[in-house]
C-alpha atoms as a PDB file:
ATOM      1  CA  UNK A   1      -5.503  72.077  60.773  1.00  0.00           C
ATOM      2  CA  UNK A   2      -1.711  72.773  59.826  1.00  0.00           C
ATOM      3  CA  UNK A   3      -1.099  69.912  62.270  1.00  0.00           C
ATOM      4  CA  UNK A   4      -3.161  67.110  60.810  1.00  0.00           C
ATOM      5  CA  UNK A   5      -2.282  68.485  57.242  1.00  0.00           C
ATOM      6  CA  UNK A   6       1.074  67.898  57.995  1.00  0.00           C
ATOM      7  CA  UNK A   7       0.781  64.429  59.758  1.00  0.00           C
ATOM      8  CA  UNK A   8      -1.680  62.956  56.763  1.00  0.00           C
ATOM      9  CA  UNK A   9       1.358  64.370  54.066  1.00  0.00           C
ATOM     10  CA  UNK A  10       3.549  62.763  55.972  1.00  0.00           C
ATOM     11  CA  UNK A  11       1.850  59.212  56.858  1.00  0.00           C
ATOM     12  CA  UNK A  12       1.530  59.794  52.568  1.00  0.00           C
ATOM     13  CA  UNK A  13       5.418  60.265  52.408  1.00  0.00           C
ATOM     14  CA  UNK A  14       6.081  57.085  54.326  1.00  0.00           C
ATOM     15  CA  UNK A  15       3.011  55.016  52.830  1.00  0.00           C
ATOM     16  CA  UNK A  16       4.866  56.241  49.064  1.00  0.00           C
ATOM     17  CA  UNK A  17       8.452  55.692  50.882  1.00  0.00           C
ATOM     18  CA  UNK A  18       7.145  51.629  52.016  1.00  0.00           C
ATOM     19  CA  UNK A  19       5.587  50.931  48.518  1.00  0.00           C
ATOM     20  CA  UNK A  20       8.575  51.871  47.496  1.00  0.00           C
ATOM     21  CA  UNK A  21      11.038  49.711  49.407  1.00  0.00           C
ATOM     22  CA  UNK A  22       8.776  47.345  48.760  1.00  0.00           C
ATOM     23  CA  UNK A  23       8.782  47.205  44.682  1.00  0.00           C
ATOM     24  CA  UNK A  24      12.711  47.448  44.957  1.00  0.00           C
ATOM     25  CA  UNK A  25      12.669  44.578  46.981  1.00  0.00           C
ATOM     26  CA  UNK A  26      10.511  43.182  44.659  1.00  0.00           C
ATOM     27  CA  UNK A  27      12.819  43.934  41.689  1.00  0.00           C
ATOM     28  CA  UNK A  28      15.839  43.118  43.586  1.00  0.00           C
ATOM     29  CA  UNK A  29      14.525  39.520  44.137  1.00  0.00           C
ATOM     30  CA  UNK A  30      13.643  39.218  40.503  1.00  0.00           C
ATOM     31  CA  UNK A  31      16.525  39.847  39.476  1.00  0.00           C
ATOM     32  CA  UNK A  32      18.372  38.187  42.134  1.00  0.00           C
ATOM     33  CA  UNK A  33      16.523  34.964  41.120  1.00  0.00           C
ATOM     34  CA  UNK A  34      17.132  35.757  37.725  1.00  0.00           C
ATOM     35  CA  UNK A  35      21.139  35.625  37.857  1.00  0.00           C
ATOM     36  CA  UNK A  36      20.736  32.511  40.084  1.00  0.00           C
ATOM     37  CA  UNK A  37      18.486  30.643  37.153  1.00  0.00           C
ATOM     38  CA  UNK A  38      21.265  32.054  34.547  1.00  0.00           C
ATOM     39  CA  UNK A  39      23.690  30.815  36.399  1.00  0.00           C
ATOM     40  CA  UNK A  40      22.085  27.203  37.142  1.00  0.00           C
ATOM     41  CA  UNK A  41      21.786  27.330  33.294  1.00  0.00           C
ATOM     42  CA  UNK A  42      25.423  28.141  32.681  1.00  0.00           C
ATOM     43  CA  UNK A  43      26.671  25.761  35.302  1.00  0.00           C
ATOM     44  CA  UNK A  44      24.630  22.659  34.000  1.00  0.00           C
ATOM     45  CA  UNK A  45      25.804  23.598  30.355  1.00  0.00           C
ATOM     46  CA  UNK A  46      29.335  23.933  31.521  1.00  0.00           C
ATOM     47  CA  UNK A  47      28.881  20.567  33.470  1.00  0.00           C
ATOM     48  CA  UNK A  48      27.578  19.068  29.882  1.00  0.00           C
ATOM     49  CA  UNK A  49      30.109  21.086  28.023  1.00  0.00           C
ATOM     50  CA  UNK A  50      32.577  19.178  30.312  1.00  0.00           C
ATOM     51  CA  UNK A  51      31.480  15.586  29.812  1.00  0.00           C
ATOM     52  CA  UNK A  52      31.763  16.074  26.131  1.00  0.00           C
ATOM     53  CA  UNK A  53      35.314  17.671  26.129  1.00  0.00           C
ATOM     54  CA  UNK A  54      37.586  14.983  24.804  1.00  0.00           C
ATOM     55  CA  UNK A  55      39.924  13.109  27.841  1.00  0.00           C
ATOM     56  CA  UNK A  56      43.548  12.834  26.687  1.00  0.00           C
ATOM     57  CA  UNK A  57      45.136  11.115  29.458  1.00  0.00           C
ATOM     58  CA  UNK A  58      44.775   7.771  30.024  1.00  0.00           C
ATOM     59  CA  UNK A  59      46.196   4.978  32.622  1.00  0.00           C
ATOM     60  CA  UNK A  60      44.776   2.170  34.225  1.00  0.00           C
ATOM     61  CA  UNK A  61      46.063  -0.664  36.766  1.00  0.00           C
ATOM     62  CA  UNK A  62      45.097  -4.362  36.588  1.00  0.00           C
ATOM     63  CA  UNK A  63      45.431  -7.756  38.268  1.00  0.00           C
ATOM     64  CA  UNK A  64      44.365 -11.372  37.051  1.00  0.00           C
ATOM     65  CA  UNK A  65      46.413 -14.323  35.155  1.00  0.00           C
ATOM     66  CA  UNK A  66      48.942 -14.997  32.636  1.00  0.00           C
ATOM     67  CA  UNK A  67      48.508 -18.477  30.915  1.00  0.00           C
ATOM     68  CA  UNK A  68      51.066 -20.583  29.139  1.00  0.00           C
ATOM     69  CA  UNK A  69      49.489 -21.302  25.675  1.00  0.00           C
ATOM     70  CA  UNK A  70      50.747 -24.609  23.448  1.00  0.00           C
ATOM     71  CA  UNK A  71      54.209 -25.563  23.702  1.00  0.00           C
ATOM     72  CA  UNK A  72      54.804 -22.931  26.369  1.00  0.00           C
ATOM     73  CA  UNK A  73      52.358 -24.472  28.706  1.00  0.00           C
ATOM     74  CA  UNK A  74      53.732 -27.839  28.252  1.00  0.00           C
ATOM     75  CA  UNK A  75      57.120 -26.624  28.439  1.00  0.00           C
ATOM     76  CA  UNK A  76      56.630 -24.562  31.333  1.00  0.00           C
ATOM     77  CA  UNK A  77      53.688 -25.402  33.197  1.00  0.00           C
ATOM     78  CA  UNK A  78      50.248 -23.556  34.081  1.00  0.00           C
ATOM     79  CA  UNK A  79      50.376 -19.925  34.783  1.00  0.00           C
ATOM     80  CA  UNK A  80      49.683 -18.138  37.352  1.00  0.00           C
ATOM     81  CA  UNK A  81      49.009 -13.996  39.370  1.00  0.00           C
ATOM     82  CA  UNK A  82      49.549 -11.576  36.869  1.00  0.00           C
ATOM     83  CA  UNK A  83      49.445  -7.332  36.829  1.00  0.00           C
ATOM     84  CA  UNK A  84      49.817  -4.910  34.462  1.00  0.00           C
ATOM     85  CA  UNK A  85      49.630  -1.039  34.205  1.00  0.00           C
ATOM     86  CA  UNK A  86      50.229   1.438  31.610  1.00  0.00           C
ATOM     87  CA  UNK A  87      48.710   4.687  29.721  1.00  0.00           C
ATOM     88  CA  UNK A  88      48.631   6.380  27.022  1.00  0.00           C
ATOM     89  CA  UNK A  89      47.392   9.513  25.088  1.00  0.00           C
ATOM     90  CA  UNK A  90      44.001   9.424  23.478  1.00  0.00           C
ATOM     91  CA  UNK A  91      42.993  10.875  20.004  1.00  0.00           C
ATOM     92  CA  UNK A  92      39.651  11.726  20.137  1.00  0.00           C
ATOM     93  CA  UNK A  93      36.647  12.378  19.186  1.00  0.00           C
ATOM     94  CA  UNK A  94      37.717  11.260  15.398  1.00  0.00           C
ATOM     95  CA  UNK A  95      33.484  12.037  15.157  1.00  0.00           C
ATOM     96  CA  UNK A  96      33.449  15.532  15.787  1.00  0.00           C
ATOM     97  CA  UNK A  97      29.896  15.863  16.569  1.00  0.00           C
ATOM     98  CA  UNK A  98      29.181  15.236  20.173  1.00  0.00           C
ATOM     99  CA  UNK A  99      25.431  14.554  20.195  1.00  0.00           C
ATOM    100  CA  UNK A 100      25.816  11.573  18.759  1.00  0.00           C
ATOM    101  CA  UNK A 101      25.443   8.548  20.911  1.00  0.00           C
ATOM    102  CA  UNK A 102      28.751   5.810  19.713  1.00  0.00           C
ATOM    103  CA  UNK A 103      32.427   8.046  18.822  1.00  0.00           C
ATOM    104  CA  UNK A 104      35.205   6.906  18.366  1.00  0.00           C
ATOM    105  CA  UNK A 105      39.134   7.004  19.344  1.00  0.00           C
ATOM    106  CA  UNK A 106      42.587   6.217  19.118  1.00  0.00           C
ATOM    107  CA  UNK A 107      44.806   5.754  22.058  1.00  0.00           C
ATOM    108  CA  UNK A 108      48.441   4.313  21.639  1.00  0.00           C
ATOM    109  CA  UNK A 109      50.318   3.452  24.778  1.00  0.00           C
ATOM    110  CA  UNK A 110      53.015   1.676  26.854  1.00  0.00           C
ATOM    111  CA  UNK A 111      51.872  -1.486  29.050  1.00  0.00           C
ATOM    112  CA  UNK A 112      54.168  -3.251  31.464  1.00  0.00           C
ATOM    113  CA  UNK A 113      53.556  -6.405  33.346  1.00  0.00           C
ATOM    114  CA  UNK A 114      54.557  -9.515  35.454  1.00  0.00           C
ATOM    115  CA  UNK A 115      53.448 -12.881  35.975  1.00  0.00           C
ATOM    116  CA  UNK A 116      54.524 -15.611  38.329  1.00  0.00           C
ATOM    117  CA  UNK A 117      54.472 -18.416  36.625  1.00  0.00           C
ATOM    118  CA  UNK A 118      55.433 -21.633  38.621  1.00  0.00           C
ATOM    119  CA  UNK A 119      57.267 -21.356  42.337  1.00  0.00           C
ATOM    120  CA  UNK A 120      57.883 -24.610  43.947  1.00  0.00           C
ATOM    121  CA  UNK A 121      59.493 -24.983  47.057  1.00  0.00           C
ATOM    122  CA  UNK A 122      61.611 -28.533  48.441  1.00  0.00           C
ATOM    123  CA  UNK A 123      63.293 -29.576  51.353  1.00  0.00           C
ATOM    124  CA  UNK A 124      66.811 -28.995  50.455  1.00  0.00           C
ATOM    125  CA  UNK A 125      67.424 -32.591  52.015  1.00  0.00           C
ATOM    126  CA  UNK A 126      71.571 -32.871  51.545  1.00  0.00           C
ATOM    127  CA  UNK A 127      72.653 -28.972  52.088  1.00  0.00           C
ATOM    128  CA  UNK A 128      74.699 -28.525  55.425  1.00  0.00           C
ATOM    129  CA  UNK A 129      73.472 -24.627  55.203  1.00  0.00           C
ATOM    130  CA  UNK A 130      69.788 -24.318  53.090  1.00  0.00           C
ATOM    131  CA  UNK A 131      66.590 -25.512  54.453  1.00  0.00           C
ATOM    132  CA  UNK A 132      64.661 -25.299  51.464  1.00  0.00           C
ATOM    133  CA  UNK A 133      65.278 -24.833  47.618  1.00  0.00           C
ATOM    134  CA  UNK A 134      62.634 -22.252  45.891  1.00  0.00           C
ATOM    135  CA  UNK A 135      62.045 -22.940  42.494  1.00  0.00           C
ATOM    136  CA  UNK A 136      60.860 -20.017  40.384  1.00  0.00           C
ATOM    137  CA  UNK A 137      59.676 -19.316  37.098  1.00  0.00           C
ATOM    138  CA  UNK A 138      58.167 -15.608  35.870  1.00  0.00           C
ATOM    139  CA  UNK A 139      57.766 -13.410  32.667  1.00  0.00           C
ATOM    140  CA  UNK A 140      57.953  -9.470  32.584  1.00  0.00           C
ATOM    141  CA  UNK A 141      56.068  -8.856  29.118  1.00  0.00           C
ATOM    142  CA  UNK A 142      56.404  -4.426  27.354  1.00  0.00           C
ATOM    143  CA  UNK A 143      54.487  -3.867  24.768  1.00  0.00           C
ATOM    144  CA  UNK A 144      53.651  -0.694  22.535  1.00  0.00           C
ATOM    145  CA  UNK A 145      50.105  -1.224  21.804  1.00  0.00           C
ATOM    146  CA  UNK A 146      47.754   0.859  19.839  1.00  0.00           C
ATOM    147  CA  UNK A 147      43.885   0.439  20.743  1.00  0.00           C
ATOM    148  CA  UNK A 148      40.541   1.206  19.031  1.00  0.00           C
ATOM    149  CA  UNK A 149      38.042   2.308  21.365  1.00  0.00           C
ATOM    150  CA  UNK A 150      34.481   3.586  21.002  1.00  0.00           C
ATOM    151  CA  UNK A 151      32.755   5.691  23.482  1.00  0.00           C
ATOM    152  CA  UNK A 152      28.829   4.967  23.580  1.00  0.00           C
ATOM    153  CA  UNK A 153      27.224   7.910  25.448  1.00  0.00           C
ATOM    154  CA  UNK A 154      30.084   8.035  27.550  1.00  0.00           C
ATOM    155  CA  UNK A 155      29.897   5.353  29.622  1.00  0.00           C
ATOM    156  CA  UNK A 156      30.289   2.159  27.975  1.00  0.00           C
ATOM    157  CA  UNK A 157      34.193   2.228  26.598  1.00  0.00           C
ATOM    158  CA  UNK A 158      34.630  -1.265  24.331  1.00  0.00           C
ATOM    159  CA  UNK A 159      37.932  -1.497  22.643  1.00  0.00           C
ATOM    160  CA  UNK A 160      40.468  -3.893  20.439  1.00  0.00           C
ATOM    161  CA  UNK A 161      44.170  -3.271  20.648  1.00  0.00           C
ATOM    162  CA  UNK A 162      47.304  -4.789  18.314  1.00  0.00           C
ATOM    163  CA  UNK A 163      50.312  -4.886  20.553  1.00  0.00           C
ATOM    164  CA  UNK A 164      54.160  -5.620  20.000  1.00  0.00           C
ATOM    165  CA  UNK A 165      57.150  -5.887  22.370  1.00  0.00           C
ATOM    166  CA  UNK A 166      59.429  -8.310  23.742  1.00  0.00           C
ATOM    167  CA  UNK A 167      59.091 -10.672  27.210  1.00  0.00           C
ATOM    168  CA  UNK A 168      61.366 -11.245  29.894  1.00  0.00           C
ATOM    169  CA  UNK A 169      61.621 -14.412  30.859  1.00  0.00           C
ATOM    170  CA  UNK A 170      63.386 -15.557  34.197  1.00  0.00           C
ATOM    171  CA  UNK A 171      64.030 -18.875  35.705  1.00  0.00           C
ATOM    172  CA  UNK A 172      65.850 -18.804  39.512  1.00  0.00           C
ATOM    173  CA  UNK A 173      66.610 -20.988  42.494  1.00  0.00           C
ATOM    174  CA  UNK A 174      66.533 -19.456  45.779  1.00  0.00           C
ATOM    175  CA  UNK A 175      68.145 -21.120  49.102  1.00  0.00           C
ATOM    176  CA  UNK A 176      66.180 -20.372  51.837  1.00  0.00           C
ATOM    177  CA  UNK A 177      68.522 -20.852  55.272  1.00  0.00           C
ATOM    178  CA  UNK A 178      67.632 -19.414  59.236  1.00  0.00           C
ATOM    179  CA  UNK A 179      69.753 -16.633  61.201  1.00  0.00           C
ATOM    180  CA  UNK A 180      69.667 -16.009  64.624  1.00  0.00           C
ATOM    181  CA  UNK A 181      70.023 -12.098  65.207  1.00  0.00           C
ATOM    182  CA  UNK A 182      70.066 -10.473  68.215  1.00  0.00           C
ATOM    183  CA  UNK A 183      67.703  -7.233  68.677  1.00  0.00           C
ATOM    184  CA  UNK A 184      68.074  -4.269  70.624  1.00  0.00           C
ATOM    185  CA  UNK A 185      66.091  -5.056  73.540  1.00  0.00           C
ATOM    186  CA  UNK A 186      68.505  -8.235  74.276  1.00  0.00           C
ATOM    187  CA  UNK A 187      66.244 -10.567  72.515  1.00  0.00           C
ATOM    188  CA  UNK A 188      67.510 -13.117  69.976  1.00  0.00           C
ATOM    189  CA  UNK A 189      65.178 -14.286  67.115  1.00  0.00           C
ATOM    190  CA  UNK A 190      65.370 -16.655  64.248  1.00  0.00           C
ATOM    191  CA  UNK A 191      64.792 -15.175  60.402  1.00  0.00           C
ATOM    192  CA  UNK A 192      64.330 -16.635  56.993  1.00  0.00           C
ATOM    193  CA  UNK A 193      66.707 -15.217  54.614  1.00  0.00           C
ATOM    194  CA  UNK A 194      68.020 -16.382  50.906  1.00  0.00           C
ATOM    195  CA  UNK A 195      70.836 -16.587  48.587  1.00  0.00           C
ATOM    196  CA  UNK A 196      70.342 -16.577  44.795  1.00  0.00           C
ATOM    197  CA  UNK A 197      72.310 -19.693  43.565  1.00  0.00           C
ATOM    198  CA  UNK A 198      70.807 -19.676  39.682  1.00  0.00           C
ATOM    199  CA  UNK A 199      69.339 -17.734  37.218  1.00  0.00           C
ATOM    200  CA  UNK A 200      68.847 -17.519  33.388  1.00  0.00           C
ATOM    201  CA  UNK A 201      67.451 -14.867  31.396  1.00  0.00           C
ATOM    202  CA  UNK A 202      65.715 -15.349  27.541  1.00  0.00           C
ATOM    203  CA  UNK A 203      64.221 -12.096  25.863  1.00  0.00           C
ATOM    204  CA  UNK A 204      61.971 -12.549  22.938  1.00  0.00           C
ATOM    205  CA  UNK A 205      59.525 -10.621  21.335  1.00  0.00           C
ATOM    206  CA  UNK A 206      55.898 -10.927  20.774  1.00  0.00           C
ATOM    207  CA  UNK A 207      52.785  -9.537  18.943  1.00  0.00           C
ATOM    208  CA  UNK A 208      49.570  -9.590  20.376  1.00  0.00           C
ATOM    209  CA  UNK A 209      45.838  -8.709  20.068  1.00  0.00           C
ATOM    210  CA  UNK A 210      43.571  -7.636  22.759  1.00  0.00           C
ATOM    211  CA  UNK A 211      39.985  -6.939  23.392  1.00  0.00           C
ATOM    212  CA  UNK A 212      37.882  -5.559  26.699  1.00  0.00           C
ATOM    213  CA  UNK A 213      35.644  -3.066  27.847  1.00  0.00           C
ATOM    214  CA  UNK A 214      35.721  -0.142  30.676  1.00  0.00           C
ATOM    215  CA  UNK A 215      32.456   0.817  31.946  1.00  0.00           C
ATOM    216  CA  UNK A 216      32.359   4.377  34.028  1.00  0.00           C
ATOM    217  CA  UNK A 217      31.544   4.029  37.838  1.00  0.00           C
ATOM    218  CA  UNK A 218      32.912   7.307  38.527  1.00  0.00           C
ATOM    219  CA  UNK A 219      32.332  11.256  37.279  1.00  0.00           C
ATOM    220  CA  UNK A 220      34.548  13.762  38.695  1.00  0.00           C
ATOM    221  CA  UNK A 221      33.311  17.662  37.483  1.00  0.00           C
ATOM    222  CA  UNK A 222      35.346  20.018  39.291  1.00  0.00           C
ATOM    223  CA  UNK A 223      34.285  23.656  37.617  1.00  0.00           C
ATOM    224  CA  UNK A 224      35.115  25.694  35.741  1.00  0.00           C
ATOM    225  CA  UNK A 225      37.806  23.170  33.682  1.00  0.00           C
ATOM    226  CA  UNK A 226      38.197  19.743  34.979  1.00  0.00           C
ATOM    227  CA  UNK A 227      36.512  16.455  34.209  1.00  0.00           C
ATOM    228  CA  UNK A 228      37.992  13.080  34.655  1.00  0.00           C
ATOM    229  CA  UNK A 229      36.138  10.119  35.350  1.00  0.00           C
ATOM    230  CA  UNK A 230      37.147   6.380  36.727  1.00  0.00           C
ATOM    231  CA  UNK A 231      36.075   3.162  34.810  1.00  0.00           C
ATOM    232  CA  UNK A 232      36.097  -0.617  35.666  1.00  0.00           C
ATOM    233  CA  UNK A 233      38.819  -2.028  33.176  1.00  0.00           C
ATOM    234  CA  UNK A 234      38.382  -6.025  31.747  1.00  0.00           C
ATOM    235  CA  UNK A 235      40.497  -7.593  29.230  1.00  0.00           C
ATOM    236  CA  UNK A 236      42.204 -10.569  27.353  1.00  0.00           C
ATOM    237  CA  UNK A 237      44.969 -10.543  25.907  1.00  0.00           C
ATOM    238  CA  UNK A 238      47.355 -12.878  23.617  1.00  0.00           C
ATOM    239  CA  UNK A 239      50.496 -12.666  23.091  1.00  0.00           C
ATOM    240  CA  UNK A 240      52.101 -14.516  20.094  1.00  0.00           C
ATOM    241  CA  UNK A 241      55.755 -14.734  21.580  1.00  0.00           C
ATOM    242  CA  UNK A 242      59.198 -15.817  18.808  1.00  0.00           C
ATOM    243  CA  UNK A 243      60.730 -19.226  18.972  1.00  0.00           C
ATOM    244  CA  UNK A 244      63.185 -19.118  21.726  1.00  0.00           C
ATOM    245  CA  UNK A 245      65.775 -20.998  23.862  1.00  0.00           C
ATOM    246  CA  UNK A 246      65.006 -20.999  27.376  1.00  0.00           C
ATOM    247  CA  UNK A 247      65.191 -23.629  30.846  1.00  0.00           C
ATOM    248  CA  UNK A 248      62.716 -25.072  33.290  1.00  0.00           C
ATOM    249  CA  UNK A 249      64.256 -25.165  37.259  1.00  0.00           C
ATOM    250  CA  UNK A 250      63.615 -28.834  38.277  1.00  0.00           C
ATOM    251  CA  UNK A 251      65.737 -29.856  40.847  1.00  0.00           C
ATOM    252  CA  UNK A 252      68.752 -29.251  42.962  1.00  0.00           C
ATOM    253  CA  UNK A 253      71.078 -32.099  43.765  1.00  0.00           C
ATOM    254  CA  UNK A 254      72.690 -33.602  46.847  1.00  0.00           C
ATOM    255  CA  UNK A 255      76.405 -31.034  45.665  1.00  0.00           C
ATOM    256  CA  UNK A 256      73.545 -28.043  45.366  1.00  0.00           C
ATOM    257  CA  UNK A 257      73.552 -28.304  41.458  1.00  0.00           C
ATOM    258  CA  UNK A 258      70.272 -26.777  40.271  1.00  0.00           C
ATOM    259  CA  UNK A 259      69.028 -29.167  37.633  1.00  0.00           C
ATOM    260  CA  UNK A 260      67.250 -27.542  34.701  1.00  0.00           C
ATOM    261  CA  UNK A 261      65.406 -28.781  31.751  1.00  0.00           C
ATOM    262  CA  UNK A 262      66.782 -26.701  28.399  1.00  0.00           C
ATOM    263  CA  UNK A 263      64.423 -26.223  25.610  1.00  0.00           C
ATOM    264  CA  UNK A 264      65.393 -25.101  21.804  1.00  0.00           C
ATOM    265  CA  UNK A 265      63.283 -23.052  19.902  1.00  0.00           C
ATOM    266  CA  UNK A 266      60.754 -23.640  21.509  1.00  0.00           C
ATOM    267  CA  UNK A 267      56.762 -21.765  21.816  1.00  0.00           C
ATOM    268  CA  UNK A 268      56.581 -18.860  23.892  1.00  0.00           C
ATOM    269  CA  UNK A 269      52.738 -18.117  23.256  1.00  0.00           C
ATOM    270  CA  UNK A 270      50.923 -16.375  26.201  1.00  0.00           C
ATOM    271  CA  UNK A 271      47.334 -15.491  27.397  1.00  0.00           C
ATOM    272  CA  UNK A 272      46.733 -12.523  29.930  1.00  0.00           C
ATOM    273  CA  UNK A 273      42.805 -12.000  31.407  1.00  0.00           C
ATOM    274  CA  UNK A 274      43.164  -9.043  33.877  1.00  0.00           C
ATOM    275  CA  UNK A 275      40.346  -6.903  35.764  1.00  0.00           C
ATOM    276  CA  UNK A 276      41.066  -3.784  37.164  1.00  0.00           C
ATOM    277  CA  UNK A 277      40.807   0.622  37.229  1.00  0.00           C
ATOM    278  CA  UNK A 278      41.361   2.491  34.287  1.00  0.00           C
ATOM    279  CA  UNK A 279      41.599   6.589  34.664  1.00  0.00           C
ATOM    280  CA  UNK A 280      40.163   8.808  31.729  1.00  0.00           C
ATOM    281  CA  UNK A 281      41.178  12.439  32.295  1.00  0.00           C
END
């Protein structure tokens, strides 16, 4: 009887013991599941907390044309492949309230850029050493510009800018002659170099205005403190360029005189339409 008392107390013990183990298991997963929901909550409103929080960088990179306008056009000629990049710091939100769908900001920046404008090349048909005379004609426009930019549920980014700076305007010949040079391996090979034989130089400044939109394509959340986010970048801009004195390559004569055409206070007016990546972070 001691026996089976014993074994039945004990089977009891173990039964107690297993219920046990069993409602701490229980608890354990409840609570386990618990943290995991808490933190799913905190991560998704640190993930919100981060698409709100204001991006102060800013820099973007774009291609497209720069256009003669007016006199500079007929002066010159049509335009032609144009870039651009700069950045700036943002002020925002100047709407402090961050449920609201359209805020507002306030970036000023630096933008630098180059156009080719007209490149002609011609048999140089009296020169005893050039093949060919290359005829170019570019502008390298810096501006300080200061845009207005809303942000509509942060995604949609359209903005105005008023810009001011100066342009760089070159005009060059090139002569374009052969070489033969002899590589390591024993080989001997013909190359294309060239000799600068002209260039002028005009600076003059410009205003401008400007208008585009960015539209976000890319979110990066990295937790617990980063956010950045890439946008598709469109824009026009027109620059209102001073009177200036500048020349127009033409020719090159039989003596290897570049010929130029010299205007006198003359338009300088410019229109840039670029596409490209702007970075927000």
């Amino acid at each position: 009887m001691n026996i089976l008392k014993h074994y039945y107390i004990s089977k009891r013990n173990y039964e107690l013991f297993a219920q046990a183990v069993s409602l701490c298991g229980i608890v354990f997963m409840f609570i386990l599941s618990t943290v995991a929901i808490k933190a799913q909550n905190d991560d998704t409103k640190l993930i919100e907390d981060l698409k709100n929080k204001p991006r102060r960088g800013f820099a973007y990179f774009t291609m497209g044309s720069g256009n003669p306008q007016g006199e500079f056009q007929s002066n010159i000629g049509s335009g032609g492949f144009g870039l651009s990049f700069g950045g700036g710091y943002s002020l925002e939100k100047l709407f402090s309230d961050n449920n609201i769908p359209v805020n507002f900001s306030v970036v000023p920046g630096l933008d630098i850029g180059y156009c080719a404008l007209t490149k002609n090349k011609q048999f140089a048909l009296y020169s005893p050493k050039y093949n060919n005379w290359v005829y170019t004609n570019s502008v390298v426009p810096i501006n300080l510009f200061t845009r207005f930019q809303f942000d509509i549920k942060h995604w949609v980014f359209p903005y105005a800018e008023l810009s001011a700076g100066l342009n760089i305007y070159s005009a060059t010949t090139d002569g374009e002659y052969d070489v033969k040079v002899k590589k390591e391996d024993g080989t001997t090979v013909t190359e294309t170099r060239t000799d600068e034989i002209y260039s002028d130089r005009s600076v003059f400044t410009n205003y401008g205005i400007a208008t585009g939109i960015m539209i976000k394509i890319v979110e990066n959340i990295t937790l617990p403190n980063s956010a950045s986010s890439i946008l598709l970048d469109i824009k026009a801009r027109y620059l209102y360029g001073s009177p200036k004195d500048y020349q127009k390559v033409k020719d090159v004569d039989k003596y290897g005189t570049t010929i130029y055409e010299q205007f006198t206070n003359a338009g300088t007016d410019m229109l840039f339409v670029h596409m490209g990546i702007a970075f927000r972070f």
